[in-house]
Protein backbone atom coordinates (compact mmCIF):
# COMPACT_ATOMS: atom_id res chain seq x y z
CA UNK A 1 100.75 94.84 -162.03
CA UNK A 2 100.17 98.36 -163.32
CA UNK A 3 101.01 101.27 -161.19
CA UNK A 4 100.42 105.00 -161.11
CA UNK A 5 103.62 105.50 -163.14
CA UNK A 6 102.50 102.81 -165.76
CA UNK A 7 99.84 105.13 -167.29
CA UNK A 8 99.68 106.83 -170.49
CA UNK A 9 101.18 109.21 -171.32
CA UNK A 10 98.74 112.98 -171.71
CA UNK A 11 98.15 114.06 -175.46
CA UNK A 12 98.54 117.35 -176.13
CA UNK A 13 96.65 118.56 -179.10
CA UNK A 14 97.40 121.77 -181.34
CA UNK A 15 94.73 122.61 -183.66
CA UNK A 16 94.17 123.23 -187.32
CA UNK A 17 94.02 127.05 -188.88
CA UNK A 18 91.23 128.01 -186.58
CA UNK A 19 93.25 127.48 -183.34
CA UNK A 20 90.17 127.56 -181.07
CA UNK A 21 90.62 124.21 -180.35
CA UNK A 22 86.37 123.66 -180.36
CA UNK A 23 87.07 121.64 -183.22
CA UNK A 24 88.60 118.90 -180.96
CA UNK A 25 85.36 118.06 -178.78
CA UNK A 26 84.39 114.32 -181.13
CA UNK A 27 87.90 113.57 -180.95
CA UNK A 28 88.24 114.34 -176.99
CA UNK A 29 84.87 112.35 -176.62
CA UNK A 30 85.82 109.07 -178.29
CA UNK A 31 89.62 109.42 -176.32
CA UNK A 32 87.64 109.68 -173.12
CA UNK A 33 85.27 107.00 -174.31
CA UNK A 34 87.50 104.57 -175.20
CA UNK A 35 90.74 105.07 -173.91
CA UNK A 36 92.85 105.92 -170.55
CA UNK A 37 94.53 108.43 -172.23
CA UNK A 38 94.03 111.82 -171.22
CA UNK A 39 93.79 114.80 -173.53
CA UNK A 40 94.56 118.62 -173.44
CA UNK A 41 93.76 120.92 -175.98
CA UNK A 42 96.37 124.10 -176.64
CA UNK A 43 94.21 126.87 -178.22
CA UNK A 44 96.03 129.79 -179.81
CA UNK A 45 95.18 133.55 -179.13
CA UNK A 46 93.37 135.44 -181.66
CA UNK A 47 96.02 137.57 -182.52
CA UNK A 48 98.31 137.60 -186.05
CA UNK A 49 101.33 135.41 -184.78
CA UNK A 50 103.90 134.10 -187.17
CA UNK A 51 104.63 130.45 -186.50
CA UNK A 52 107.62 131.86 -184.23
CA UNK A 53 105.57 133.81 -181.58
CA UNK A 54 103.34 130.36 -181.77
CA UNK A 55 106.15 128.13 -180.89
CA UNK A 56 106.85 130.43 -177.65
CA UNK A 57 103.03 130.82 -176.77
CA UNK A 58 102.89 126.53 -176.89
CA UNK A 59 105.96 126.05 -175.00
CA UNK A 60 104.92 128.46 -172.08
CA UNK A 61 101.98 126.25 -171.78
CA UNK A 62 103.14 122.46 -171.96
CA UNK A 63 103.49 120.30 -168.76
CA UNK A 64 105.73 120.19 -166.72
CA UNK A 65 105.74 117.39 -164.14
CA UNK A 66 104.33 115.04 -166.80
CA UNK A 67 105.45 113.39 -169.78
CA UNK A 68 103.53 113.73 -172.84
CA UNK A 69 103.05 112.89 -176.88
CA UNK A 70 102.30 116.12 -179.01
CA UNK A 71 99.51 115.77 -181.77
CA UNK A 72 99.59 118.54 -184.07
CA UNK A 73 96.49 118.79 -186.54
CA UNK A 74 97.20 120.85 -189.96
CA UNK A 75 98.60 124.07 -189.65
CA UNK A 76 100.03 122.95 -186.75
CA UNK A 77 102.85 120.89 -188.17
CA UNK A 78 105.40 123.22 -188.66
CA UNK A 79 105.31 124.00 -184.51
CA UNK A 80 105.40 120.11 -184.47
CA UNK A 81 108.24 119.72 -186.00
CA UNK A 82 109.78 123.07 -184.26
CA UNK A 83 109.31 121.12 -180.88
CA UNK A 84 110.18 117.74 -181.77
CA UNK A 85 113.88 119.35 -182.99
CA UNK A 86 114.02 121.12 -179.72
CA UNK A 87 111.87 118.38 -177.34
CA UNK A 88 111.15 119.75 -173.86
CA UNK A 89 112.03 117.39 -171.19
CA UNK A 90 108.61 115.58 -171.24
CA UNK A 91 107.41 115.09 -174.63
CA UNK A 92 107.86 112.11 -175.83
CA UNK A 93 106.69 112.02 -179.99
CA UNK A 94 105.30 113.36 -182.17
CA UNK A 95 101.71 112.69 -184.12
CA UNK A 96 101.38 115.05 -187.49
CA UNK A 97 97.40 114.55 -188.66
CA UNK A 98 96.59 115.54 -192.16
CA UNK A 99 99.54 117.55 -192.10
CA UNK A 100 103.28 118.74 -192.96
CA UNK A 101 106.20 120.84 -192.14
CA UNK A 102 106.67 123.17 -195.71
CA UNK A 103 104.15 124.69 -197.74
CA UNK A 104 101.84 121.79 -199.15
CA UNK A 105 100.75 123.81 -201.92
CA UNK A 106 103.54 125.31 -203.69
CA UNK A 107 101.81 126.45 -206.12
CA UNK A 108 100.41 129.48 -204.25
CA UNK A 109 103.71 130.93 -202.56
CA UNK A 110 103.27 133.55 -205.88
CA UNK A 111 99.87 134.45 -204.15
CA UNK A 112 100.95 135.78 -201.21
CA UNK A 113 100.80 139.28 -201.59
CA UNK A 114 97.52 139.01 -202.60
CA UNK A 115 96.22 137.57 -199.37
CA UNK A 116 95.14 140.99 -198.56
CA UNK A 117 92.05 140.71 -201.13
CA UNK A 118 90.90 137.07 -199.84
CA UNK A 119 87.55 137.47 -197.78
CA UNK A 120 87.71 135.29 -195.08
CA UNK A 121 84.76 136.57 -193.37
CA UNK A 122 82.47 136.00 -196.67
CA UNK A 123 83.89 132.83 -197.94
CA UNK A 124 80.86 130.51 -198.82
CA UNK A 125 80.34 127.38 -197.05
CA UNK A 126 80.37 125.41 -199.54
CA UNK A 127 83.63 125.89 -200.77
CA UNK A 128 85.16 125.23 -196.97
CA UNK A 129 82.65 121.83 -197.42
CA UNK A 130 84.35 120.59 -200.46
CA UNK A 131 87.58 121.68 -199.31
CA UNK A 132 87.44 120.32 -195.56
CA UNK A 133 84.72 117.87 -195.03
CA UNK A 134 83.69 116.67 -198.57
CA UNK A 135 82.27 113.75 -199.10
CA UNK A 136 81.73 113.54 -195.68
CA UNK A 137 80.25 116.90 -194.54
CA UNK A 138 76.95 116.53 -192.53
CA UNK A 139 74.99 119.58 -191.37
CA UNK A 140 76.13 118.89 -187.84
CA UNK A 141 80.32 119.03 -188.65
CA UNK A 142 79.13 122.02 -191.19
CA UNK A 143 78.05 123.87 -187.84
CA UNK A 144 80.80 122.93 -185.64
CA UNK A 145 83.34 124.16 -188.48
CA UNK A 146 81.18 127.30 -188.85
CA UNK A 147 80.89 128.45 -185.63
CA UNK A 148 84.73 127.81 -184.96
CA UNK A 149 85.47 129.91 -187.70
CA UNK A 150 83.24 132.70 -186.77
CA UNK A 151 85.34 133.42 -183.89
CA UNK A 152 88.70 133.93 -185.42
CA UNK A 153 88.99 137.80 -186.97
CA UNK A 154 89.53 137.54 -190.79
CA UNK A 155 93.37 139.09 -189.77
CA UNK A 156 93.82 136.10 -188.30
CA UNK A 157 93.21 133.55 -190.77
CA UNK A 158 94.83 135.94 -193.11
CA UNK A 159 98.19 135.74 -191.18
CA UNK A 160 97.98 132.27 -190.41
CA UNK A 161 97.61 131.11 -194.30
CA UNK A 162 100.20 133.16 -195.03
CA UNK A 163 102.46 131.51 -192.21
CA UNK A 164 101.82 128.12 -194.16
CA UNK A 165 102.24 129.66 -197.55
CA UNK A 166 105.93 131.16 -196.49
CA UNK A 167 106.97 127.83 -194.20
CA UNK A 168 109.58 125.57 -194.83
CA UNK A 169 110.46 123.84 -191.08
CA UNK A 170 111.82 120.82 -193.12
CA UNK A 171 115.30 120.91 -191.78
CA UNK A 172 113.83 121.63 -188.08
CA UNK A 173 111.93 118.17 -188.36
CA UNK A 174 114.49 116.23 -189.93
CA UNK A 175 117.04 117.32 -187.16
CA UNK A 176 114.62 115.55 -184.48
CA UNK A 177 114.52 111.69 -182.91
CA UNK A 178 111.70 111.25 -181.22
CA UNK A 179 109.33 108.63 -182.95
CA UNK A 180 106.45 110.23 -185.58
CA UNK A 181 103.44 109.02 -186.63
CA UNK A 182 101.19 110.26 -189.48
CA UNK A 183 97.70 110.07 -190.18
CA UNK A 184 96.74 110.72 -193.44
CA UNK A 185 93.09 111.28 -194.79
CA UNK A 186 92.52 108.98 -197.88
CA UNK A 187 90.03 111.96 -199.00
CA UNK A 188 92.13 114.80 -198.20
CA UNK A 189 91.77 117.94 -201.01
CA UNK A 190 94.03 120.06 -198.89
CA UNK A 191 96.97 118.41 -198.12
CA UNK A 192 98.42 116.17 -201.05
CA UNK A 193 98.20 112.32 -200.52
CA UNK A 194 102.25 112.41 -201.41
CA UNK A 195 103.09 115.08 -198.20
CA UNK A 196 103.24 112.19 -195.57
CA UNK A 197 105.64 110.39 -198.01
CA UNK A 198 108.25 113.83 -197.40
CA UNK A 199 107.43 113.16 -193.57
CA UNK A 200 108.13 109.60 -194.01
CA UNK A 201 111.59 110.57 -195.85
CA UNK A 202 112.55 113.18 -193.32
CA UNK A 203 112.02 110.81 -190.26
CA UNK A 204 112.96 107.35 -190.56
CA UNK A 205 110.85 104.59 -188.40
CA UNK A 206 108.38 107.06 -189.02
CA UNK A 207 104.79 105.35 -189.05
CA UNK A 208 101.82 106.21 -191.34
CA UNK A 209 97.96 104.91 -190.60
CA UNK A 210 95.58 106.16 -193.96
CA UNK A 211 92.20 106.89 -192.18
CA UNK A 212 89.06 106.99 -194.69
CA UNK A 213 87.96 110.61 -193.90
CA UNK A 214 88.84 114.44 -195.56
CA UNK A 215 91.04 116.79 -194.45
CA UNK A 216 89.05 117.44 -191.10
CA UNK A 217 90.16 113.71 -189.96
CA UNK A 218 89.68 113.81 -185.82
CA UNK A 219 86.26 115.36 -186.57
CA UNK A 220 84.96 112.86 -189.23
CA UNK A 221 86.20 110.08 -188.41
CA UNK A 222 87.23 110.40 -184.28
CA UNK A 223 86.81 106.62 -183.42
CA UNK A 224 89.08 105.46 -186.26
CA UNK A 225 91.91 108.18 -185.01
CA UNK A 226 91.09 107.29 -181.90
CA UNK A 227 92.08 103.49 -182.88
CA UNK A 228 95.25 104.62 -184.29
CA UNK A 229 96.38 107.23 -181.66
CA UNK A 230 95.54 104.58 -178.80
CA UNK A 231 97.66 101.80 -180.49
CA UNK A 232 100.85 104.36 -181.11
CA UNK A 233 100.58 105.43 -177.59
CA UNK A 234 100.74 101.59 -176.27
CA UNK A 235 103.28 100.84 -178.27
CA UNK A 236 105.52 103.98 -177.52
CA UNK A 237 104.48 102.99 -173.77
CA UNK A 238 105.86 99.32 -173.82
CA UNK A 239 108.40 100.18 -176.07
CA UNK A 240 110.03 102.98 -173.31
CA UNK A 241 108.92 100.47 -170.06
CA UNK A 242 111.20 97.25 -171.74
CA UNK A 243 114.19 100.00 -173.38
């Protein structure tokens, strides 16, 4: 028989580079539609915080009384791995989607002084569609990105890419236990297929679901994460009830 302490565990989710969490809402719908599994979306202020000030600003806000798994979307990672070295008392793992824990594009730690001259508030939409959403970019997820963006100060963004560009939290995540899974977007062009082999390294046991979708995974393709979330959740849930 199931009882009230038999249910799921709540997901916390922390969001990509935008950190409005808006970006969640076809992700949220499909968890509601087909699952018991509650969500909670963490949304970050619109301020320049290194990924330092971030971890504080999440930790003030995670539950309490309840336990929980942690889903951290893109330029979240690093403050996944941050919290899964350092667990508070109710989270129980870890879920890293589309992305990674040190700088996934080397090749542009040189740029970093230059982010100064990159014009977030003018870039073009179709570079963010080739780069995010491509080949699956309809007019609808084109608006949703769009208007998420448009309410994050070009500061912002700046700080925030730079954050990714000067993170390595590799040792953090490598010092942590509690059980990982990765999804990884089979059309990714921001994140490397061969990142969530380095997770896969750094964590042992650690599982990995490919999901045909780009980089922008939970909004493309939300009943396939859904699928995948739902079925590490169970299994984290039986395998805690018979331990």
């Amino acid at each position: 028989m199931t009882t009230s302490t038999d249910a799921p565990p709540l997901l916390i989710l922390l969001p990509g580079m935008d950190g409005t969490g808006r970006l969640f809402q076809r992700f949220d719908a499909a968890m509601r539609a087909r699952t018991a599994i509650a969500t909670q979306a963490i949304a970050f202020p619109a301020a320049p915080l290194d990924y330092a000030a971030l971890e504080t600003f999440v930790r003030e806000r995670l539950p309490q009384e309840r336990p929980y798994v942690l889903l951290a979307e893109s330029f979240s990672g690093p403050l996944g791995a941050a919290l899964r070295a350092d667990p508070p008392a109710g989270m129980r793992a870890l879920i890293l989607c589309c992305s990674f824990v040190r700088n996934p594009r080397p090749m542009l730690a040189p740029l970093r002084h230059l982010l100064g001259l990159v014009p977030f508030g003018a870039m073009p939409g179709i570079a963010l569609r080739q780069t995010l959403l491509a080949p699956f970019a309809t007019p609808a997820l084109q608006a949703e990105l769009a208007a998420a963006l448009a309410l994050v100060p070009p500061a912002v963004l700046r700080q925030r890419l730079r954050a990714v560009i000067e993170t390595d939290a590799t040792r953090l995540f490598a010092r942590g236990s509690l059980p990982v899974l990765y999804l990884r977007a089979r059309h990714d062009r921001l994140v490397p297929p061969a990142n969530a082999m380095q997770i896969l390294r750094l964590a042992p046991g650690a599982q990995l679901v490919d999901i045909a979708a780009p980089h922008m995974l939970l909004q493309a393709a939300p009943e396939a994460a859904t699928v995948a979330v739902a079925d590490f959740v169970d299994r984290l849930s039986a395998a805690q009830t018979f331990s």
